[in-house]
N, C-alpha and C. Protein backbone atom coordinates (compact mmCIF):
# COMPACT_ATOMS: atom_id res chain seq x y z
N UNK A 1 0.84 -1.19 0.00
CA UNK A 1 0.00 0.00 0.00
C UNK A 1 0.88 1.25 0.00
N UNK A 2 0.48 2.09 -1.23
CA UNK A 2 1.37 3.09 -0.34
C UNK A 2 0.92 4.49 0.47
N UNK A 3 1.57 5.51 0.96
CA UNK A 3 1.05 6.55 1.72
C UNK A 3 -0.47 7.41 1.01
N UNK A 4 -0.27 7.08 0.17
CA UNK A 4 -1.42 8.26 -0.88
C UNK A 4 -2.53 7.55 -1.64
N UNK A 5 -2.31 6.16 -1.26
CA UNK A 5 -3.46 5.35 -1.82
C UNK A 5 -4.92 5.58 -2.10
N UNK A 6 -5.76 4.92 -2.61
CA UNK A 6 -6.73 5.42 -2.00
C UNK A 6 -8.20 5.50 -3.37
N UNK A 7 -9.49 5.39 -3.27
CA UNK A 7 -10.02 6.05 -4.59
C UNK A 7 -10.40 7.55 -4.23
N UNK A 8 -10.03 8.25 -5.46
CA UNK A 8 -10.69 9.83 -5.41
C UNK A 8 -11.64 10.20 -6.24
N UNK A 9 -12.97 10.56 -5.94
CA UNK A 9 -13.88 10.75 -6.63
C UNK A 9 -14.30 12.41 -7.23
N UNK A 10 -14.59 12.52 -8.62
CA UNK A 10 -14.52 14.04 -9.11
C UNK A 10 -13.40 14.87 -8.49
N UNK A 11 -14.09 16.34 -8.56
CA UNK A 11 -13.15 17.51 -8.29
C UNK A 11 -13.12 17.53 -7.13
N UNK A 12 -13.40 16.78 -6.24
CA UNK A 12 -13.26 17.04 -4.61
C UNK A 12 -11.79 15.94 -4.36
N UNK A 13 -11.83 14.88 -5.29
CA UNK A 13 -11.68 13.91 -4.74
C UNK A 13 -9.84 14.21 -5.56
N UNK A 14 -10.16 14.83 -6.54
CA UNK A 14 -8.77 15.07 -7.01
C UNK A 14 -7.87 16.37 -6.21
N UNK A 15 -8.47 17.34 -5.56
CA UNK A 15 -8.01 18.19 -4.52
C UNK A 15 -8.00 17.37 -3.23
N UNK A 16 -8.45 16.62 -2.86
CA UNK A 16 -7.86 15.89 -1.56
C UNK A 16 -6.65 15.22 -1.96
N UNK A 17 -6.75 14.02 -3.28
CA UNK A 17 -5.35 13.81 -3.52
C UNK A 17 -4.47 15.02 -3.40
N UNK A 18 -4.31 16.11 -4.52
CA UNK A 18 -3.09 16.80 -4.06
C UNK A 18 -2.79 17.07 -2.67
N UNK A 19 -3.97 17.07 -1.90
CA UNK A 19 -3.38 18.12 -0.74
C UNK A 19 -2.57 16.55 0.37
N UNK A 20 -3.17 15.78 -0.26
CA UNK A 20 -2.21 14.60 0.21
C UNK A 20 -1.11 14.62 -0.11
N UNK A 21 -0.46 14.74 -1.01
CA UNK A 21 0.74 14.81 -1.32
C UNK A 21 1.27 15.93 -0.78
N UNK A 22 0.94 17.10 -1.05
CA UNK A 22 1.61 18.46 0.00
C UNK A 22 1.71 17.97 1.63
N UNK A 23 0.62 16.59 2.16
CA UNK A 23 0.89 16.58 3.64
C UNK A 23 1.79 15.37 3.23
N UNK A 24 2.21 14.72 2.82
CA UNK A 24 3.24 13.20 2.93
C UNK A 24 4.67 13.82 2.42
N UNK A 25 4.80 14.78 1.48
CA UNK A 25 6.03 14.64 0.69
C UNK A 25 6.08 16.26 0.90
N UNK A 26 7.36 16.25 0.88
CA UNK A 26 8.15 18.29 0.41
C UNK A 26 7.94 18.40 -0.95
N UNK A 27 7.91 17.29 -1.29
CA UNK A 27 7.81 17.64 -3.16
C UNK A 27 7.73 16.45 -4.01
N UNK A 28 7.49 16.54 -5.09
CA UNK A 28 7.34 15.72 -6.48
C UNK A 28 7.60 16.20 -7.99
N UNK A 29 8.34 15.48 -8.45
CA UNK A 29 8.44 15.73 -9.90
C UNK A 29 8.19 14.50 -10.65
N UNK A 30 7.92 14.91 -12.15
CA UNK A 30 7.53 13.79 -12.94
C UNK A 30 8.54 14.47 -14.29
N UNK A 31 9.54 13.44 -14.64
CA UNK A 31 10.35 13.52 -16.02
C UNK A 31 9.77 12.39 -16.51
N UNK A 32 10.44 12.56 -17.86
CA UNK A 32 10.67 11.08 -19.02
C UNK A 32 8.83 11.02 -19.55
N UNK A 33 8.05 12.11 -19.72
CA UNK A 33 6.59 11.38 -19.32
C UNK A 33 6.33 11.41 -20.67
N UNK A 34 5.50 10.03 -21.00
CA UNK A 34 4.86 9.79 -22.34
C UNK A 34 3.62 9.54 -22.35
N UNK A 35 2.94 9.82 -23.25
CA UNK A 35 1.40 9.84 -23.40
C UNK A 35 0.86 9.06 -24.63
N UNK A 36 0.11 7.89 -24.28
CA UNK A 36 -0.02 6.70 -25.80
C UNK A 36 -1.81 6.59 -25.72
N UNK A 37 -2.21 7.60 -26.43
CA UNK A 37 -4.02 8.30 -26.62
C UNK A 37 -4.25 7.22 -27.51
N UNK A 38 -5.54 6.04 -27.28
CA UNK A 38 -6.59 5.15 -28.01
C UNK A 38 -7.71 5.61 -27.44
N UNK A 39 -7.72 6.46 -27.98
CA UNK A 39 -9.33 6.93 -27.51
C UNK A 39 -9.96 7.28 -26.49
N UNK A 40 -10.68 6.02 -26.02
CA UNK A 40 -11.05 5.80 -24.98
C UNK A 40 -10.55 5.62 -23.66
N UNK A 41 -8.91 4.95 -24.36
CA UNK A 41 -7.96 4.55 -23.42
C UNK A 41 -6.92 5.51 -23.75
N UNK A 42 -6.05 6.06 -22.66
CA UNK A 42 -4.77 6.53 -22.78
C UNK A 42 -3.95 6.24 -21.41
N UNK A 43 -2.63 5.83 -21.72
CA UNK A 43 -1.77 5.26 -20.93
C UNK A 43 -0.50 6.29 -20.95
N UNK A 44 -0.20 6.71 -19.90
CA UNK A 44 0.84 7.50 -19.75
C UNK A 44 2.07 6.72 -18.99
N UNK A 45 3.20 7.20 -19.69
CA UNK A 45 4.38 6.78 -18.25
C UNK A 45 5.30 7.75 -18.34
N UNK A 46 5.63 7.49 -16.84
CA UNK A 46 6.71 8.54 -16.66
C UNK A 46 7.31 8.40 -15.44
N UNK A 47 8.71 9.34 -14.86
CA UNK A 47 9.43 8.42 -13.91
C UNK A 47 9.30 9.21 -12.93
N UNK A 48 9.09 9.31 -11.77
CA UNK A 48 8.72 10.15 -10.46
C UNK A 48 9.37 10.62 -9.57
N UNK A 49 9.66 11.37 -8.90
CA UNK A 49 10.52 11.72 -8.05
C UNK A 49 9.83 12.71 -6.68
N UNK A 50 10.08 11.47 -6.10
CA UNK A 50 9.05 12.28 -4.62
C UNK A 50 10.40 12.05 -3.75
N UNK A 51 10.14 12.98 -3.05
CA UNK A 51 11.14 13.84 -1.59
C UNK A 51 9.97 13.64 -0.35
N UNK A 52 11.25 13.54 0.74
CA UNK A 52 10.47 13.51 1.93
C UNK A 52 9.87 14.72 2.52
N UNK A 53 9.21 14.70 3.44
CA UNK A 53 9.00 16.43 4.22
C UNK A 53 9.79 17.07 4.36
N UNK A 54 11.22 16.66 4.99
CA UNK A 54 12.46 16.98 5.99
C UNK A 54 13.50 17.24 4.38
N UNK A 55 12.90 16.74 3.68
CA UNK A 55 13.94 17.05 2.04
C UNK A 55 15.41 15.80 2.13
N UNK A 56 15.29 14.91 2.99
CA UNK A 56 16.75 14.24 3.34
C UNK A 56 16.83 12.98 2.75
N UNK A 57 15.47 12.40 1.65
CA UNK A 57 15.09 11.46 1.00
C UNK A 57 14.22 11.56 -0.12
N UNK A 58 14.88 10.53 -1.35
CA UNK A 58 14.01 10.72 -2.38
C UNK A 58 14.02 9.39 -2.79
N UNK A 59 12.40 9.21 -3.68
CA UNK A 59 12.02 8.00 -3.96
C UNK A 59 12.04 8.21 -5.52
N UNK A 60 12.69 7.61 -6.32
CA UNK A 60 13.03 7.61 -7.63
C UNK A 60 12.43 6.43 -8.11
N UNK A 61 10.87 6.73 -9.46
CA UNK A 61 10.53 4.97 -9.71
C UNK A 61 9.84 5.71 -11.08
N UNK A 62 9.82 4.33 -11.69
CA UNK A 62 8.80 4.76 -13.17
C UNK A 62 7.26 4.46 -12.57
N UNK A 63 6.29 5.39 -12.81
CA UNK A 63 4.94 5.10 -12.79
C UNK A 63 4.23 5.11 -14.28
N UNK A 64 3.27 3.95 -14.36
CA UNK A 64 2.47 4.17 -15.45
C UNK A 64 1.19 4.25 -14.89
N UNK A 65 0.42 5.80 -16.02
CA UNK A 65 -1.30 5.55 -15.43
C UNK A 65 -1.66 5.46 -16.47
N UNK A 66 -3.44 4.85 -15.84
CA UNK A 66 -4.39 3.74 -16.93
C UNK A 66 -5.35 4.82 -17.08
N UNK A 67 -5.93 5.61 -18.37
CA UNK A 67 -7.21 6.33 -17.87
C UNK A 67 -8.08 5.65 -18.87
N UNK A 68 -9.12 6.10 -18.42
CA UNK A 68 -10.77 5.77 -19.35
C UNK A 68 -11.21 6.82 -19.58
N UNK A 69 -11.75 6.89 -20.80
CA UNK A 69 -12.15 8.35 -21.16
C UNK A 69 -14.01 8.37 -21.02
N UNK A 70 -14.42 9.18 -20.57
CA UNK A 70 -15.93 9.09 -21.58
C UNK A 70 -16.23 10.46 -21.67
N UNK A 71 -16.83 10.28 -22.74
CA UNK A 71 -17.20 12.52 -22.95
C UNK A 71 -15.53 13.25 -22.85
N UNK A 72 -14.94 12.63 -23.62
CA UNK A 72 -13.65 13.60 -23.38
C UNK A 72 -13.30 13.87 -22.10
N UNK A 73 -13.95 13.38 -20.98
CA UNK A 73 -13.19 13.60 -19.36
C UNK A 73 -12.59 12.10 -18.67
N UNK A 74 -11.99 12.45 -17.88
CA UNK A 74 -11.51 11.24 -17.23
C UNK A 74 -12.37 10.57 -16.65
N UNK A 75 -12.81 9.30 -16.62
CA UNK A 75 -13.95 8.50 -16.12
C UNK A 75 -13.23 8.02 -14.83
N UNK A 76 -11.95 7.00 -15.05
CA UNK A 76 -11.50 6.39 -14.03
C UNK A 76 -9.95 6.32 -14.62
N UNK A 77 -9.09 6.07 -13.32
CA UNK A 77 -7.78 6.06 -13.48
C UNK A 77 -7.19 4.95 -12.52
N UNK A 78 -6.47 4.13 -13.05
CA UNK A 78 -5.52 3.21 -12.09
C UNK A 78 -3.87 3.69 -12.35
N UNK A 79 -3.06 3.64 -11.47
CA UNK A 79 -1.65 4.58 -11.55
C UNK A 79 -1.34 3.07 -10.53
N UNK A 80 0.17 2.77 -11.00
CA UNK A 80 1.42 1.73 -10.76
C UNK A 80 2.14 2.26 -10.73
N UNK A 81 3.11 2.11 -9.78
CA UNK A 81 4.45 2.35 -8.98
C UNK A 81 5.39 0.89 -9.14
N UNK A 82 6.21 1.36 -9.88
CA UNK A 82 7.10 0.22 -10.18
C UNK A 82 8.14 -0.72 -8.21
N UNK A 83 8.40 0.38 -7.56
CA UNK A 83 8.79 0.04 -6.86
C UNK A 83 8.40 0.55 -5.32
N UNK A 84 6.73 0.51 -5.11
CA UNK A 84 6.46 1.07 -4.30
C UNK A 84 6.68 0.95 -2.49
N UNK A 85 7.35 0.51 -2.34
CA UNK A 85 8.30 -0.19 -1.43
C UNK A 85 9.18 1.13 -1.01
N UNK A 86 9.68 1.75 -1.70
CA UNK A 86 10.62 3.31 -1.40
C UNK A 86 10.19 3.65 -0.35
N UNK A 87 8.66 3.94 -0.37
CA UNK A 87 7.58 4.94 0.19
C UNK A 87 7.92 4.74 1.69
N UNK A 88 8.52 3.42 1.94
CA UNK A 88 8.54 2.88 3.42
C UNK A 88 9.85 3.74 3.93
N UNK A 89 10.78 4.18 3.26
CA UNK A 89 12.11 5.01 4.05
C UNK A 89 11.74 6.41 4.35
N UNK A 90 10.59 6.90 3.72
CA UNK A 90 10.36 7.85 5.16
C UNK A 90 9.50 7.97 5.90
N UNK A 91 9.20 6.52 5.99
CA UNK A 91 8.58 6.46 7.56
C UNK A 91 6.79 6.69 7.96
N UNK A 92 6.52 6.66 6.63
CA UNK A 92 5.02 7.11 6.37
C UNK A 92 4.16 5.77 6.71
């Protein structure tokens, strides 16, 4: 499991995620990111870089996310963490 797990529903549910991340981590970045659009389906990857609160640790991993489209908006999303195991060195 990791710290930020979880389902988020609509625009409420995607502002609680972020503000999760502002309370678990000092920061995040996303390089390397690719975007592969079928329509309905689009699959992104890209490689992540989350920092601890204290800034004295970083978790370096490739994530890929799954979306579903309908009406041109995001219906549902599943996101993989290649090595989500990191998450455990700071202590969360």
């Amino acid at each position: 499991s990791i710290p930020h797990g979880g389902t988020y529903h609509g625009r409420d549910g995607f502002l609680a995620l972020i503000t999760k991340f502002g309370e678990l981590y000092g920061g995040f970045a996303l390089a390397h990111v690719s975007v592969h659009d079928a329509g309905a389906f689009v699959v992104a990857k890209m490689t992540g870089t989350f920092t601890s609160k204290d800034g004295s640790r970083q978790a370096v991993m490739a994530v890929t996310e799954h979306y579903t489209m309908r009406d041109n908006k995001m219906a549902h999303a599943d996101v993989y963490y290649k090595d989500p195991d990191q998450f455990r060195a700071f202590g969360l």
